[in-house]
Protein backbone atom coordinates (compact mmCIF):
# COMPACT_ATOMS: atom_id res chain seq x y z
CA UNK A 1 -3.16 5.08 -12.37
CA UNK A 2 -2.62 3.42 -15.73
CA UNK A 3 0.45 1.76 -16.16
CA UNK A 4 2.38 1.61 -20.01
CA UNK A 5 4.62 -0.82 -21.28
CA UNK A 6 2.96 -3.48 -19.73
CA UNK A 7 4.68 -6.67 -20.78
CA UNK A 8 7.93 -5.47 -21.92
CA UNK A 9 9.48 -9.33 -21.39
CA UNK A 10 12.58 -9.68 -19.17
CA UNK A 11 14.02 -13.10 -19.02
CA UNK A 12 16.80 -13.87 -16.90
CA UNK A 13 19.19 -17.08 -16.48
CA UNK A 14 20.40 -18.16 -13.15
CA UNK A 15 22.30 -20.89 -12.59
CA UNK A 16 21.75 -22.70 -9.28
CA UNK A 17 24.35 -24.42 -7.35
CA UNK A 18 22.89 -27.69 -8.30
CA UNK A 19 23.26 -26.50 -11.91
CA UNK A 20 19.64 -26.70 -12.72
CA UNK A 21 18.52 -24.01 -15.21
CA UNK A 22 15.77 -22.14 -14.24
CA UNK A 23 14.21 -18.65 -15.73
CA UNK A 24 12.47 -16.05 -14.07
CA UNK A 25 10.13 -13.54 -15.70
CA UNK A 26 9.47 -9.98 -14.66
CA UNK A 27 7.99 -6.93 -16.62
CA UNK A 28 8.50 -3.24 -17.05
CA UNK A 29 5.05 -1.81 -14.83
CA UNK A 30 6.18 2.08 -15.82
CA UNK A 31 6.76 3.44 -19.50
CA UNK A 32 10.65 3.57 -20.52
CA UNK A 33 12.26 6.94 -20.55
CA UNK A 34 13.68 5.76 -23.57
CA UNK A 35 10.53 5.62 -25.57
CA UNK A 36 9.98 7.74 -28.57
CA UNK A 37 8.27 10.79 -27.91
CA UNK A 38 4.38 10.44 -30.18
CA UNK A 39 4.97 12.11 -33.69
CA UNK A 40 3.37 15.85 -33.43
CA UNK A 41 0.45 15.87 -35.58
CA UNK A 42 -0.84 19.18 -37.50
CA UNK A 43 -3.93 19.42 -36.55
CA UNK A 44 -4.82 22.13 -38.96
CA UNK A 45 -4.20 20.05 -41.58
CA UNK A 46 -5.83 17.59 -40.54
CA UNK A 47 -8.91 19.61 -39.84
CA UNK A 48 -8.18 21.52 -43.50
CA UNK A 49 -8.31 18.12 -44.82
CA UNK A 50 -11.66 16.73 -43.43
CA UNK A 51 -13.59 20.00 -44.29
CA UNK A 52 -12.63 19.65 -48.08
CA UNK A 53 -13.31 15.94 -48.17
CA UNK A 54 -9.30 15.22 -48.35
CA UNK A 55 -9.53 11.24 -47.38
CA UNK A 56 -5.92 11.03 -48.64
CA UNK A 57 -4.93 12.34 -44.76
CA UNK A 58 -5.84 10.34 -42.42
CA UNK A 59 -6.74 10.68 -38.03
CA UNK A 60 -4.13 9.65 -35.73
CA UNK A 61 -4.84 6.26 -34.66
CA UNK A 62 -4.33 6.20 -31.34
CA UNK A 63 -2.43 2.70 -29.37
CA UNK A 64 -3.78 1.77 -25.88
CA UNK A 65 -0.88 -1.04 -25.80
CA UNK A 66 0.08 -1.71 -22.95
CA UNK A 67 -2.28 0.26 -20.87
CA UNK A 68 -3.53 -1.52 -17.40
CA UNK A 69 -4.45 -0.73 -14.47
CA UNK A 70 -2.05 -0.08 -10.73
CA UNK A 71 -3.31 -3.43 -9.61
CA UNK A 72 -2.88 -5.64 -12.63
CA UNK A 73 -0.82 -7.83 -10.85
CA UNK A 74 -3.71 -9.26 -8.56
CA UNK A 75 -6.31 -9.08 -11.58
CA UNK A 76 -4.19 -11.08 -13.24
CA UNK A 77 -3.76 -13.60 -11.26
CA UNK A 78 -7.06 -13.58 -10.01
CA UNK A 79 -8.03 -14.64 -13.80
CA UNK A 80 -9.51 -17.66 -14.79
CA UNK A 81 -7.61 -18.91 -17.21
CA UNK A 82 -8.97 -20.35 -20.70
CA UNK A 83 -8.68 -23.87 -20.45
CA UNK A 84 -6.34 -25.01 -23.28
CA UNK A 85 -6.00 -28.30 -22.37
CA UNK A 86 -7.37 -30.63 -24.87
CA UNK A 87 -10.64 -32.01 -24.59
CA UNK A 88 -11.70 -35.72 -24.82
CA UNK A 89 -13.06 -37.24 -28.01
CA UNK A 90 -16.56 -38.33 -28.48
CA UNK A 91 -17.37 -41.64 -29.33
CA UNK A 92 -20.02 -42.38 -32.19
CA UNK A 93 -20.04 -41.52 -35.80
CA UNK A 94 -21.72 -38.16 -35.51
CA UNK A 95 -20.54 -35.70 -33.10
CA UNK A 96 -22.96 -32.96 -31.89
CA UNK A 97 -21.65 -29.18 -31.52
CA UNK A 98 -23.90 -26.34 -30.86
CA UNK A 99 -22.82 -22.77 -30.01
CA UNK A 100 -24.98 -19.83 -29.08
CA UNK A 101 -23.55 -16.30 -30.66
CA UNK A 102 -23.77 -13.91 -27.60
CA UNK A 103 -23.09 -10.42 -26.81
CA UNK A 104 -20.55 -10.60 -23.53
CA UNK A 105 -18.31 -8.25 -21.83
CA UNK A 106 -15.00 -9.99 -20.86
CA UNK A 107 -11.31 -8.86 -19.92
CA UNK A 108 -8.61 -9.59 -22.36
CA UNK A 109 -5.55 -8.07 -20.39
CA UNK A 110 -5.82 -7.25 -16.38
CA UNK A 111 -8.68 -4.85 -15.92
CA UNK A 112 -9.02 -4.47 -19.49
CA UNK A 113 -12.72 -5.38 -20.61
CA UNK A 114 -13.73 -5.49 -24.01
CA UNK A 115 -17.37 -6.12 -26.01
CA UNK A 116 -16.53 -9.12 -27.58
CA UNK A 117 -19.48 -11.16 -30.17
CA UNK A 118 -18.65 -14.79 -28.70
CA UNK A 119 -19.26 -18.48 -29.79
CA UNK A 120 -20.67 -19.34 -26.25
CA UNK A 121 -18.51 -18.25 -23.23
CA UNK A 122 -16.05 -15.83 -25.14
CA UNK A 123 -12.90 -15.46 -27.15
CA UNK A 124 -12.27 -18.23 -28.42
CA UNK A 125 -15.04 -20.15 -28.32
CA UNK A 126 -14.59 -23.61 -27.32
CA UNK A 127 -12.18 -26.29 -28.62
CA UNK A 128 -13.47 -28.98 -30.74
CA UNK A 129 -12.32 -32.40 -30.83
CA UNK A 130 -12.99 -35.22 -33.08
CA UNK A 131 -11.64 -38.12 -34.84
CA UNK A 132 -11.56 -38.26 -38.62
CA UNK A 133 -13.75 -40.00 -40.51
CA UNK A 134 -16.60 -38.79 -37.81
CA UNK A 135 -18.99 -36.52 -38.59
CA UNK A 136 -19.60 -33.11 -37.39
CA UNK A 137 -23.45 -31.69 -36.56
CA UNK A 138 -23.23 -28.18 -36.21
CA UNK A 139 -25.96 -25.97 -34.97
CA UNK A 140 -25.65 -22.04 -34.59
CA UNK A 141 -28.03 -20.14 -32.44
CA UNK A 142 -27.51 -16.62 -33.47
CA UNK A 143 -28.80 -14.63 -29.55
CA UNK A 144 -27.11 -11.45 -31.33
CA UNK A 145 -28.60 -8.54 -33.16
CA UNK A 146 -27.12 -8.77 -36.44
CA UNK A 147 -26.63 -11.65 -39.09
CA UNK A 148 -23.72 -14.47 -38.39
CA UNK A 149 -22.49 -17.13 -39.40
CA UNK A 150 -19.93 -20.90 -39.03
CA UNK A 151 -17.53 -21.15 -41.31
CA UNK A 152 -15.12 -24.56 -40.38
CA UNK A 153 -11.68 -24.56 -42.12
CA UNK A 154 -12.15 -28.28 -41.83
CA UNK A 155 -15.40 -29.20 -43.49
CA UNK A 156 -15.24 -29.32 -47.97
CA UNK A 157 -18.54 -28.25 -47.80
CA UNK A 158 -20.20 -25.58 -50.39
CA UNK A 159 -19.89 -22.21 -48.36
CA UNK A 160 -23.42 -20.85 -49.88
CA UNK A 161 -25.51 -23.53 -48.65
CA UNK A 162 -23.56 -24.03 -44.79
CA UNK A 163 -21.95 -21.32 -44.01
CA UNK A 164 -25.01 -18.86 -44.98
CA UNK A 165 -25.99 -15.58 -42.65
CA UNK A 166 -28.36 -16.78 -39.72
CA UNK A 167 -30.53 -14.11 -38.31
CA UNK A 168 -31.11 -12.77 -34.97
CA UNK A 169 -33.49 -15.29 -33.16
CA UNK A 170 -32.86 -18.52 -35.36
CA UNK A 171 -30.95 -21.56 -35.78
CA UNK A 172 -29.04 -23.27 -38.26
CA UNK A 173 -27.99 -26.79 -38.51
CA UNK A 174 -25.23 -28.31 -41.42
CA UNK A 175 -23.27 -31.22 -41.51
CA UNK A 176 -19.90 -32.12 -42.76
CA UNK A 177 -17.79 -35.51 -42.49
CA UNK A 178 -14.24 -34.37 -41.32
CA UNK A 179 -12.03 -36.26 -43.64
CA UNK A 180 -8.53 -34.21 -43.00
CA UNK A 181 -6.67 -34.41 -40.39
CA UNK A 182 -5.38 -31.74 -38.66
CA UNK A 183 -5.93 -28.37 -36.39
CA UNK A 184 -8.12 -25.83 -38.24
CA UNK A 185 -9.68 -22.36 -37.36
CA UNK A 186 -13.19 -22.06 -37.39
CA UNK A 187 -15.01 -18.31 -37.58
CA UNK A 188 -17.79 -15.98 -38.18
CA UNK A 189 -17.68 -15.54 -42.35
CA UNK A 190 -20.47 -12.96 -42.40
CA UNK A 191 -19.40 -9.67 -43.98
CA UNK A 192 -17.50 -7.84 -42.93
CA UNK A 193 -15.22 -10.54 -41.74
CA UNK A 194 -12.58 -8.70 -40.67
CA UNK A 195 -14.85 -7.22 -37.90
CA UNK A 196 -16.85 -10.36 -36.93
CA UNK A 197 -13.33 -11.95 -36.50
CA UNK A 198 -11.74 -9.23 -34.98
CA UNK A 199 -14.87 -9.42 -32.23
CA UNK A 200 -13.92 -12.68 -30.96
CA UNK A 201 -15.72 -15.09 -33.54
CA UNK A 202 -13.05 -17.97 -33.75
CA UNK A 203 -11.57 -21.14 -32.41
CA UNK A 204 -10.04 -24.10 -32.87
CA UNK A 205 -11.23 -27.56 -34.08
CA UNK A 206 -8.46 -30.25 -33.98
CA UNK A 207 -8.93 -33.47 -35.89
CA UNK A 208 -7.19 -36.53 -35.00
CA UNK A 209 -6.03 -38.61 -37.80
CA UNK A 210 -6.71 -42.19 -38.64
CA UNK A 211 -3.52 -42.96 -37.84
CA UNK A 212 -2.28 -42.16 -34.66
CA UNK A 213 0.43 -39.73 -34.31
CA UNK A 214 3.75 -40.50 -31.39
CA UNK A 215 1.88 -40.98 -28.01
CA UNK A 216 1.93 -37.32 -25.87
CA UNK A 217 1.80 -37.16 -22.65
CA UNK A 218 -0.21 -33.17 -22.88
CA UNK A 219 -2.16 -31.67 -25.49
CA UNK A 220 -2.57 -28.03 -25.50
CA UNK A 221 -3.89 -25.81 -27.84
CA UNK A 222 -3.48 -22.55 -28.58
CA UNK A 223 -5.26 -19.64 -30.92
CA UNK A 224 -3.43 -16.75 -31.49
CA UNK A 225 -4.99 -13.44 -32.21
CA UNK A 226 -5.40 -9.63 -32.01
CA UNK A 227 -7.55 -7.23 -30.36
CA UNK A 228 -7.92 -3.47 -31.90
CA UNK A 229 -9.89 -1.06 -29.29
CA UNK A 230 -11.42 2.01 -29.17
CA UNK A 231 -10.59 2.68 -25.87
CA UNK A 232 -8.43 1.52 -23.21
CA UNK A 233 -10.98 -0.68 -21.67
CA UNK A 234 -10.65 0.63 -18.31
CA UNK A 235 -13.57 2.81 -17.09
CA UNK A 236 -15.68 1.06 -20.00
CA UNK A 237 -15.43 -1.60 -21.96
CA UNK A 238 -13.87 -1.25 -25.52
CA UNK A 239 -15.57 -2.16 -29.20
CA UNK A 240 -13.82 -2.71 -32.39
CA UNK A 241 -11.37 0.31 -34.20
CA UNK A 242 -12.04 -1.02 -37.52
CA UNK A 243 -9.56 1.77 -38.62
CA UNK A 244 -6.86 0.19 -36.57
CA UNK A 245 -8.32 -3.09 -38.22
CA UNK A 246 -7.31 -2.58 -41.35
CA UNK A 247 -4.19 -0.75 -40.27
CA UNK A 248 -3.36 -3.99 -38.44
CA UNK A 249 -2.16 -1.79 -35.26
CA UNK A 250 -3.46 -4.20 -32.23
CA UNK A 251 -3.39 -2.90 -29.20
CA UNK A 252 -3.40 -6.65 -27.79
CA UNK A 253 -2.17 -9.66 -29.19
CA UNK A 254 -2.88 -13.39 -27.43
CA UNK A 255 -2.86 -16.64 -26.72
CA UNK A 256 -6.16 -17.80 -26.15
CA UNK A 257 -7.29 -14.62 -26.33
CA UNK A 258 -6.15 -12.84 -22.50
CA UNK A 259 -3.01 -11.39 -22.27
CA UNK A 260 0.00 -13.05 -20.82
CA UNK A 261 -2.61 -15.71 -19.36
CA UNK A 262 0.03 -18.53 -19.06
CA UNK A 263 2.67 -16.31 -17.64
CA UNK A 264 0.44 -15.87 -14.59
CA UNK A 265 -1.02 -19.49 -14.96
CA UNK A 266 1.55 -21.71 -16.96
CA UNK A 267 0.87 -24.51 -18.83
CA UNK A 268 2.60 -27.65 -17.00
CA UNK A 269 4.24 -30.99 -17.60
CA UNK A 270 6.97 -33.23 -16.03
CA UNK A 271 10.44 -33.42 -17.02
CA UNK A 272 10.58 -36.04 -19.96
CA UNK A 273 7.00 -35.80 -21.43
CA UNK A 274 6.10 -35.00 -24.72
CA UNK A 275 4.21 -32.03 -24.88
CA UNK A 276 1.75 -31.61 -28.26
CA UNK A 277 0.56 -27.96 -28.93
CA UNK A 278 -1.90 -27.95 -31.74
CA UNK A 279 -1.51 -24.05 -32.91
CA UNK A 280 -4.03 -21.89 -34.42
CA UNK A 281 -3.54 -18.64 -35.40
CA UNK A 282 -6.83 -17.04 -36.05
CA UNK A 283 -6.02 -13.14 -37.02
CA UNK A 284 -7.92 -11.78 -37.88
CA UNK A 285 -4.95 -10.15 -40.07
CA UNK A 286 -1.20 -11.27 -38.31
CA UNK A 287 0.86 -14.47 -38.13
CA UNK A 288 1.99 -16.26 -35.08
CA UNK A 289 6.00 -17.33 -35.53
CA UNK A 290 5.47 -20.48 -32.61
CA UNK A 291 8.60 -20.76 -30.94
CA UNK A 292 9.71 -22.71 -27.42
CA UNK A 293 12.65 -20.27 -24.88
CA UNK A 294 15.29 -23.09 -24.16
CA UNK A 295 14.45 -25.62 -26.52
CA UNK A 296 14.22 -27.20 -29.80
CA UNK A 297 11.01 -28.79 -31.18
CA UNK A 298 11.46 -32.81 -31.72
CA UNK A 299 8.81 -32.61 -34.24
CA UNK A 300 6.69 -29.85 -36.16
CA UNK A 301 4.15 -30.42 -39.07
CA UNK A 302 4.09 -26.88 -40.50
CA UNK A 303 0.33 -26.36 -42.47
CA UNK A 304 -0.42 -29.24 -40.24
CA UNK A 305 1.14 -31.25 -42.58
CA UNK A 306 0.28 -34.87 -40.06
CA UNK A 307 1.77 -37.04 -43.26
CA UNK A 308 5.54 -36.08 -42.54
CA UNK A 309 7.04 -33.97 -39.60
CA UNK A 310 10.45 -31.88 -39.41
CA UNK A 311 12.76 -32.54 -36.37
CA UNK A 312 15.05 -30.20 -34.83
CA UNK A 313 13.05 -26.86 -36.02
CA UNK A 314 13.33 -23.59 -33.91
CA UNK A 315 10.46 -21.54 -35.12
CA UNK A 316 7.20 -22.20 -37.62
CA UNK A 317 5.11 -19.80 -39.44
CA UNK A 318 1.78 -20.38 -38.90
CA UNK A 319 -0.29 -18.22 -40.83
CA UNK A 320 -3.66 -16.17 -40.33
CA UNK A 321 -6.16 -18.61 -40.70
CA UNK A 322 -3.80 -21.76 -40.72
CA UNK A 323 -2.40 -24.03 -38.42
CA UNK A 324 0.31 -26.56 -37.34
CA UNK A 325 1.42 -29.05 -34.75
CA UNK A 326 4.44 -29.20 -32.53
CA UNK A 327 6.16 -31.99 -29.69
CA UNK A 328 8.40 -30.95 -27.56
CA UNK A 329 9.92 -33.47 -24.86
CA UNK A 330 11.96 -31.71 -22.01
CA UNK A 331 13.96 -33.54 -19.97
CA UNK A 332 15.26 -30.86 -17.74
CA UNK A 333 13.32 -28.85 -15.21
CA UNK A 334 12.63 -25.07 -15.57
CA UNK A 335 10.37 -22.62 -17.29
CA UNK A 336 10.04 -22.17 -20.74
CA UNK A 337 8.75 -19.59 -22.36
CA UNK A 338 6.14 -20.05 -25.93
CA UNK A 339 6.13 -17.17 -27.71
CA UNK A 340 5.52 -15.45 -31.20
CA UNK A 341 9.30 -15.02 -32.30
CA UNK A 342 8.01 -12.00 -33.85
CA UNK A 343 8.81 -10.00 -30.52
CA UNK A 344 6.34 -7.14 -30.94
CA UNK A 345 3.70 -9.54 -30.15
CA UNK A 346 5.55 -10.75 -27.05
CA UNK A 347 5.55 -7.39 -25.84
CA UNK A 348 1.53 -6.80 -26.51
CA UNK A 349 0.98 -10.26 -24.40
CA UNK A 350 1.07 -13.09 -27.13
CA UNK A 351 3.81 -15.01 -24.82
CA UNK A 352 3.28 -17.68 -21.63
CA UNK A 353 4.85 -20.17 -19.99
CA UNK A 354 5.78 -24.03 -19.97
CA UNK A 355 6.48 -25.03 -16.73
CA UNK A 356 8.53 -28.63 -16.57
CA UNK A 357 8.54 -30.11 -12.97
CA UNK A 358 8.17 -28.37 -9.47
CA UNK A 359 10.99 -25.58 -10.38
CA UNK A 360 10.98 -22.20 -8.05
CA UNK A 361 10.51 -19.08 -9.13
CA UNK A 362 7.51 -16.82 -10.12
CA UNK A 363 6.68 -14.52 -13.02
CA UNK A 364 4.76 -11.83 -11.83
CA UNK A 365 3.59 -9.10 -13.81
C-alpha cells in the first residue's frame, strides 16, 4: 500500500488550562478527495510527435510526491536522524578536511531509498566548521566512476586550478585561507552541475568570524534541497529525472536532506535560549523562505550579512546557493515549527520542529 499526500501539514492550537501554548502536528496518510483529477494526456499526439522528431511536445513528467509506504510511521521514526547540531572548531592554523565521493543507497523520506553520489556518509555531506583567518586543506578522493569535483562558496580561489575534475581512483588536495565570514554551500562543480548537485553533492561550511557574534546557547544548521526521482523509491531505489531537473518539479524537498526528519526527531532547546540556525539552501534549482511557527526572529543576517543584523524579521530569502543566519530566543514552552514559508515545500517535507522545554504532545506522521 502506498500512501499519497504524505505530509499535507496540520497544525493545531490548544490552549491548556494552565494557558501554556502548545502545537500538535498530524498529517493527511490518504490522498484528498479534493485533489485535482491528473490532466488527460493525448497520447497519440504525443506518440505522432516523437516519430516525426517534434521535441516542441514534451512526455508527461510524472510526480511521486508524497508517495510512502503503509508503515511510514515506524520507518520514520526508526530513522537516524542527520546530526545538525554544530560541530566543534579545530584548533591550529590549518584545518584538515577530506571526503571520499561514494556511490550509496540511502532513504530520503520513510521507505523511500534513493542512489545518491555522496561526500562521505550521504546527503549532505558533513558540516564544516572553522574559524576565519584559518586555513582550509581539502582533499577529495573521488571512489566513484565518473569525474568530480569541490567547489567551496567560501574559498577566493581560481576555480581552474582547485576546483578541477578528479578522476575515478585519485586524489586531489587545494588549499584556501577562509577570510569571510559566514555559512556557505559547498558542491560538486563538475558538468553537468545540475545533476551532480541534484545527486546529493553538497553541504554546508560555516565560518565563524573574528569577531564573535551574541553568545547562543544551540547551533543548528540546516541545508535545504530537492530530490527529483525516477521512481518512487519503493521496490528500488530511485536515480536522477534530469527532465524533472530542469523542470524544477521535486518530488522531495528537505532539510538536511530526509523528509520531515525533525518532525519525527525535533531539534531542542530550553525556554529562554538563543537558538542560532546557520541556513543553507543548496538547490540545486529552488529557494528556501526560512521562517519560525509562533515566533519572530531577534536577529537575521540575510546573505549572511555577519557585519549588521535585522531584528524583528518574519521570513528571509535565502537563495539557491546562498546562505544566512538567524537567533531566535523563546521564552515560552511549546513546539515550533521551521519551515520554507513557501508552503509547497512544507507539504513535500522541507518543514521540522523546534521543541522548547519538556512540552507534551507528539507529531506523528
Amino acid at each position: 500500500m502506498v500512501l499519497k499526500g504524505f505530509f499535507v501539514l496540520m497544525l493545531v492550537a490548544v490552549v491548556t488550562a494552565g494557558g501554556a501554548f502548545m502545537i500538535s502536528l498530524d498529517t493527511m496518510a490518504a490522498s484528498r478527495s479534493d485533489d485535482p483529477a491528473p490532466a488527460a494526456v493525448d497520447e497519440k499526439a504525443v506518440q505522432q510527435a516523437q516519430a516525426h522528431g517534434d521535441h516542441n511536445t514534451a512526455l508527461p513528467l510524472e510526480s511521486f510526491a508524497g508517495q510512502v509506504p503503509a508503515n511510514s510511521a515506524e520507518l520514520a521514526k526508526a530513522q537516524k536522524p542527520y546530526d545538525a547540531t554544530l560541530p566543534p572548531l579545530q584548533s591550529g592554523d590549518v584545518v584538515k578536511v577530506h571526503m571520499v565521493m561514494k556511490h550509496k543507497v540511502v532513504e530520503i523520506a520513510p521507505g523511500v531509498k534513493y542512489n545518491v553520489w555522496a561526500f562521505d556518509e550521504g546527503a549532505p555531506g558533513p558540516i564544516v566548521h572553522v574559524r576565519q583567518g584559518q586555513t582550509v586543506e581539502f582533499t577529495l578522493t573521488n571512489g566513484g566512476t565518473i569525474p568530480h569535483s569541490m567547489d567551496f562558496h567560501a574559498a577566493r580561489i581560481a576555480p581552474n586550478v582547485a576546483f578541477r575534475d578528479v578522476a575515478p581512483g585519485e586524489s586531489f588536495t587545494f588549499r584556501f585561507k577562509a577570510n569571510d565570514p559566514g555559512v556557505f554551500m559547498y558542491h560538486c562543480g563538475t558538468k553537468p552541475v545540475l545533476a551532480h548537485i541534484a545527486n546529493g553533492m553538497y553541504g554546508a561550511i560555516v565560518v565563524q568570524p573574528a569577531k564573535p557574534l551574541p553568545t547562543a546557547d544551540k547551533e543548528y544548521v540546516l541545508v535545504a534541497s530537492e530530490w527529483y526521482l525516477n521512481g518512487d523509491g519503493l521496490q528500488q531505489p530511485a536515480s536522477l529525472d534530469m527532465a524533472k531537473a530542469r523542470a524544477m518539479m521535486p518530488d522531495w524537498t528537505t532539510f538536511n536532506g530526509y523528509a520531515n526528519q525533525y518532525v519525527t526527531h525535533p531539534l531542542t532547546a530550553e525556554p529562554g535560549e538563543t537558538v542560532r540556525f546557520w541556513v543553507v539552501a543548496a538547490g540545486p534549482t529552488l529557494d528556501t523562505n526560512f521562517h519560525i511557527v509562533g515566533t519572530i526572529f531577534d536577529r537575521a543576517w540575510p546573505n549572511q550579512d555577519l557585519t549588521r543584523f535585522q531584528s524583528g524579521v518574519q521570513t528571509v530569502a535565502v537563495p539557491a546557493g546562498g546562505g544566512a543566519v538567524f537567533d531566535v530566543k523563546i521564552d515560552e514552552p511549546g513546539l515550533y515549527p521551521f519551515v520554507s514559508h513557501a508552503f509547497a515545500h512544507v507539504d513535500l517535507g522541507q518543514v521540522g520542529v523546534l521543541k522548547v522545554g519538556n512540552v507534551p504532545g507528539t507529531m506523528s506522521h
